[in-house]
C-alpha atoms as a PDB file:
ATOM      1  CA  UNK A   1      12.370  88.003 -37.398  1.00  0.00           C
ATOM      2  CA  UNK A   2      13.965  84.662 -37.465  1.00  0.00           C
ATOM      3  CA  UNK A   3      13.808  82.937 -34.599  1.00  0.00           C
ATOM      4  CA  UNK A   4      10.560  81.644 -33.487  1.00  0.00           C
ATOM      5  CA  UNK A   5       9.369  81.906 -29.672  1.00  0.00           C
ATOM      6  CA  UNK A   6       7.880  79.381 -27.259  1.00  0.00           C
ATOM      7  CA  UNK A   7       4.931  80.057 -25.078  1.00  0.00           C
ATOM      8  CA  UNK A   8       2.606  79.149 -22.766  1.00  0.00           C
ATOM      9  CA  UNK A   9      -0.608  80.419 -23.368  1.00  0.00           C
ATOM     10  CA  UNK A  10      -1.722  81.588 -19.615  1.00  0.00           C
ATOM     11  CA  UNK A  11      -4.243  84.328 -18.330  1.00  0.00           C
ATOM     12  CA  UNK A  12      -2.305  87.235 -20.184  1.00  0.00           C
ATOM     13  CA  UNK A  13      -3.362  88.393 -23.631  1.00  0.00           C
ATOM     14  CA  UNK A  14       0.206  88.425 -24.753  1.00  0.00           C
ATOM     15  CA  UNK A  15       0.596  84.792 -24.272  1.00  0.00           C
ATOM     16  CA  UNK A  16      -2.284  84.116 -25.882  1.00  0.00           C
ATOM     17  CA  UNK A  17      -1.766  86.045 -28.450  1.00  0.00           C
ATOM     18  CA  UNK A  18       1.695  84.582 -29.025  1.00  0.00           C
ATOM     19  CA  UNK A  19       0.266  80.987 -29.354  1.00  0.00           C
ATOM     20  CA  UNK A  20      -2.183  82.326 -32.391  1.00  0.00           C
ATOM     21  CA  UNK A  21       0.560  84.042 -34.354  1.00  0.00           C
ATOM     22  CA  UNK A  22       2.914  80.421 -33.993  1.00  0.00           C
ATOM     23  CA  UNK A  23      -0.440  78.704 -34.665  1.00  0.00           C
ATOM     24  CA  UNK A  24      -1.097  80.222 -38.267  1.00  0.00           C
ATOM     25  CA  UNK A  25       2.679  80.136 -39.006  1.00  0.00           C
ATOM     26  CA  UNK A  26       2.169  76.408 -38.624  1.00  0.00           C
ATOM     27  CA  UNK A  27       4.686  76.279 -35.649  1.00  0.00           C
ATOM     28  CA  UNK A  28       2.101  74.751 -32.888  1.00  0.00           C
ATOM     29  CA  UNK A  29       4.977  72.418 -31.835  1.00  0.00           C
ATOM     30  CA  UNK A  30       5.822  75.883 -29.893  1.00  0.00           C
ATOM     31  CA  UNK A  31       3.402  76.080 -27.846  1.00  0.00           C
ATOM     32  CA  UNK A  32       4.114  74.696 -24.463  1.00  0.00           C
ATOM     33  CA  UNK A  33       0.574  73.165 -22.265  1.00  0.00           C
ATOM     34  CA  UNK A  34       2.650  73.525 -19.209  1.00  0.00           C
ATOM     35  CA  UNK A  35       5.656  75.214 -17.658  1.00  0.00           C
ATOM     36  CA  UNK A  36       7.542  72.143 -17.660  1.00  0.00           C
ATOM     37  CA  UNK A  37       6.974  71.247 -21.039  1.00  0.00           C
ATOM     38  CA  UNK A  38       7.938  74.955 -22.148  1.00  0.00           C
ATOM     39  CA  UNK A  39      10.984  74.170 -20.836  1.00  0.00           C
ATOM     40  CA  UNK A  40      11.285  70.769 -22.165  1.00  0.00           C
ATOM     41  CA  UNK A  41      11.082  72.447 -25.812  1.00  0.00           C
ATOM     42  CA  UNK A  42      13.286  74.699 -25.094  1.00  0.00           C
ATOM     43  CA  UNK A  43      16.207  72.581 -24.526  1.00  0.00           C
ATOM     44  CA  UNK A  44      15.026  70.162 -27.753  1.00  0.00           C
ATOM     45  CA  UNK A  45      14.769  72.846 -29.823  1.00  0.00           C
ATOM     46  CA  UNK A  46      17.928  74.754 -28.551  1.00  0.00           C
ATOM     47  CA  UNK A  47      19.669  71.481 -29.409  1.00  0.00           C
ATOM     48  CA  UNK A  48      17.910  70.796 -32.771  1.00  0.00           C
ATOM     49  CA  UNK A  49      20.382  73.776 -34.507  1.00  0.00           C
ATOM     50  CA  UNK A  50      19.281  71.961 -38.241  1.00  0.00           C
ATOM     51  CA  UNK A  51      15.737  73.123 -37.589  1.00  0.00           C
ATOM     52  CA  UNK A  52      17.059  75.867 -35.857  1.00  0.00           C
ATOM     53  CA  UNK A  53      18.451  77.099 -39.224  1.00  0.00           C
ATOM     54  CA  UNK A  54      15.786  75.740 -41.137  1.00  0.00           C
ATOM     55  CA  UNK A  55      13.124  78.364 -38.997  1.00  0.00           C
ATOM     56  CA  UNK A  56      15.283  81.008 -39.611  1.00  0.00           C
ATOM     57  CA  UNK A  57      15.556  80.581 -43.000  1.00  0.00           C
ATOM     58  CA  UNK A  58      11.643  80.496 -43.821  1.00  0.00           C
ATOM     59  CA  UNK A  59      10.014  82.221 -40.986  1.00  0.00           C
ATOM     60  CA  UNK A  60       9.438  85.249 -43.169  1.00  0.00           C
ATOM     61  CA  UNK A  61       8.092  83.423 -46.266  1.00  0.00           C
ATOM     62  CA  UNK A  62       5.687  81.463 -43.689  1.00  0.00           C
ATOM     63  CA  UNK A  63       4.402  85.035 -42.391  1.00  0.00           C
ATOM     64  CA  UNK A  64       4.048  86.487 -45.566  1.00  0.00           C
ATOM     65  CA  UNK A  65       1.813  83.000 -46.787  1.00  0.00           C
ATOM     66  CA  UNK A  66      -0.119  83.138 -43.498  1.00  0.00           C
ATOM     67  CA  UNK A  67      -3.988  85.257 -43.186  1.00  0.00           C
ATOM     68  CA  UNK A  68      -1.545  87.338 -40.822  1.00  0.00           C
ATOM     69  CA  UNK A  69       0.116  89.443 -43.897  1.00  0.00           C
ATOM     70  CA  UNK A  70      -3.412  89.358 -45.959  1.00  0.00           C
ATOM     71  CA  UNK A  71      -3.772  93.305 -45.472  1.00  0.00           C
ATOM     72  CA  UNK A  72      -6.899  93.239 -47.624  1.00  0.00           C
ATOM     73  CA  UNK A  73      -8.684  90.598 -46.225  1.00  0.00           C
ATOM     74  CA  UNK A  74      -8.191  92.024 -43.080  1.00  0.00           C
ATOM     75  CA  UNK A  75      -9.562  95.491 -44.269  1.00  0.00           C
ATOM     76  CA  UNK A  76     -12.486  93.806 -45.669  1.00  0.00           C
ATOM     77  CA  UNK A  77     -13.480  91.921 -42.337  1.00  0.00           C
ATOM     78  CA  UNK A  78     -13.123  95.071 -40.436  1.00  0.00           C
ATOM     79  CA  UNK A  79     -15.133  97.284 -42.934  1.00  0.00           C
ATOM     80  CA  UNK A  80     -18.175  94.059 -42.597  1.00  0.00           C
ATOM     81  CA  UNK A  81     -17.849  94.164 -38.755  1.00  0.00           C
ATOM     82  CA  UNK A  82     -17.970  97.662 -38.706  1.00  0.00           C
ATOM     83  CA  UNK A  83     -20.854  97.607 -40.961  1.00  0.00           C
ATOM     84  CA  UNK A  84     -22.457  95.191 -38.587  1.00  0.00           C
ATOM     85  CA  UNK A  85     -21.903  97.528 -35.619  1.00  0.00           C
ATOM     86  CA  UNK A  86     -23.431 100.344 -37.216  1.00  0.00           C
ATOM     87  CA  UNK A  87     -26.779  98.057 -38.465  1.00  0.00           C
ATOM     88  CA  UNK A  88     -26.895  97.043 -34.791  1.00  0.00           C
ATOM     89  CA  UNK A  89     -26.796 100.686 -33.331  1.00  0.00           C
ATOM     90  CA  UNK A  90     -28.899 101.518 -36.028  1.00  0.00           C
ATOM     91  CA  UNK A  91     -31.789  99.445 -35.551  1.00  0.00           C
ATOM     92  CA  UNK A  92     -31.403 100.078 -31.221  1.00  0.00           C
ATOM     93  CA  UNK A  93     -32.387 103.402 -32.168  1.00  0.00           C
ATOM     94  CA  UNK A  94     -35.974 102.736 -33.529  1.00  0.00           C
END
């Protein structure tokens, strides 16, 4: 942890689920539209070595802030939507 990654959010389910986890760290500037602008970044922000260090210095406190590291809100909404599963099966049955 430490240095953030650039994507571009394409067909794959890794890419996409790259550009949530910089999107709720508040690093959307990451996130590339295109190919060429993925690259783009990548030489501004290889350059940039102030926010370079700045990233690496608060990357884990902006985790830890972010919904991503609330364990027990997370529990909770999967306990509801597996309540919600079970209703639904539930009242298939009758």
């Amino acid at each position: 942890m430490g240095v953030p990654v650039i994507t571009t959010p394409g067909t794959r389910s890794v890419s996409r689920s790259t550009a949530s986890i910089l999107s709720t760290v508040g690093l959307e500037d990451w996130i590339a539209p295109t190919l060429e602008d993925y690259a783009k970044r990548a030489v501004e922000f290889a350059r940039d070595l102030a926010l370079l260090a700045e990233l690496r210095g608060s990357l884990r406190a902006r985790m830890l802030r972010s919904p991503l590291m609330d364990e027990k809100a997370f529990v909770r909404d999967l306990e509801s939507a597996y309540r919600a599963m079970w209703r639904a099966w539930c009242e298939r049955r009758d």
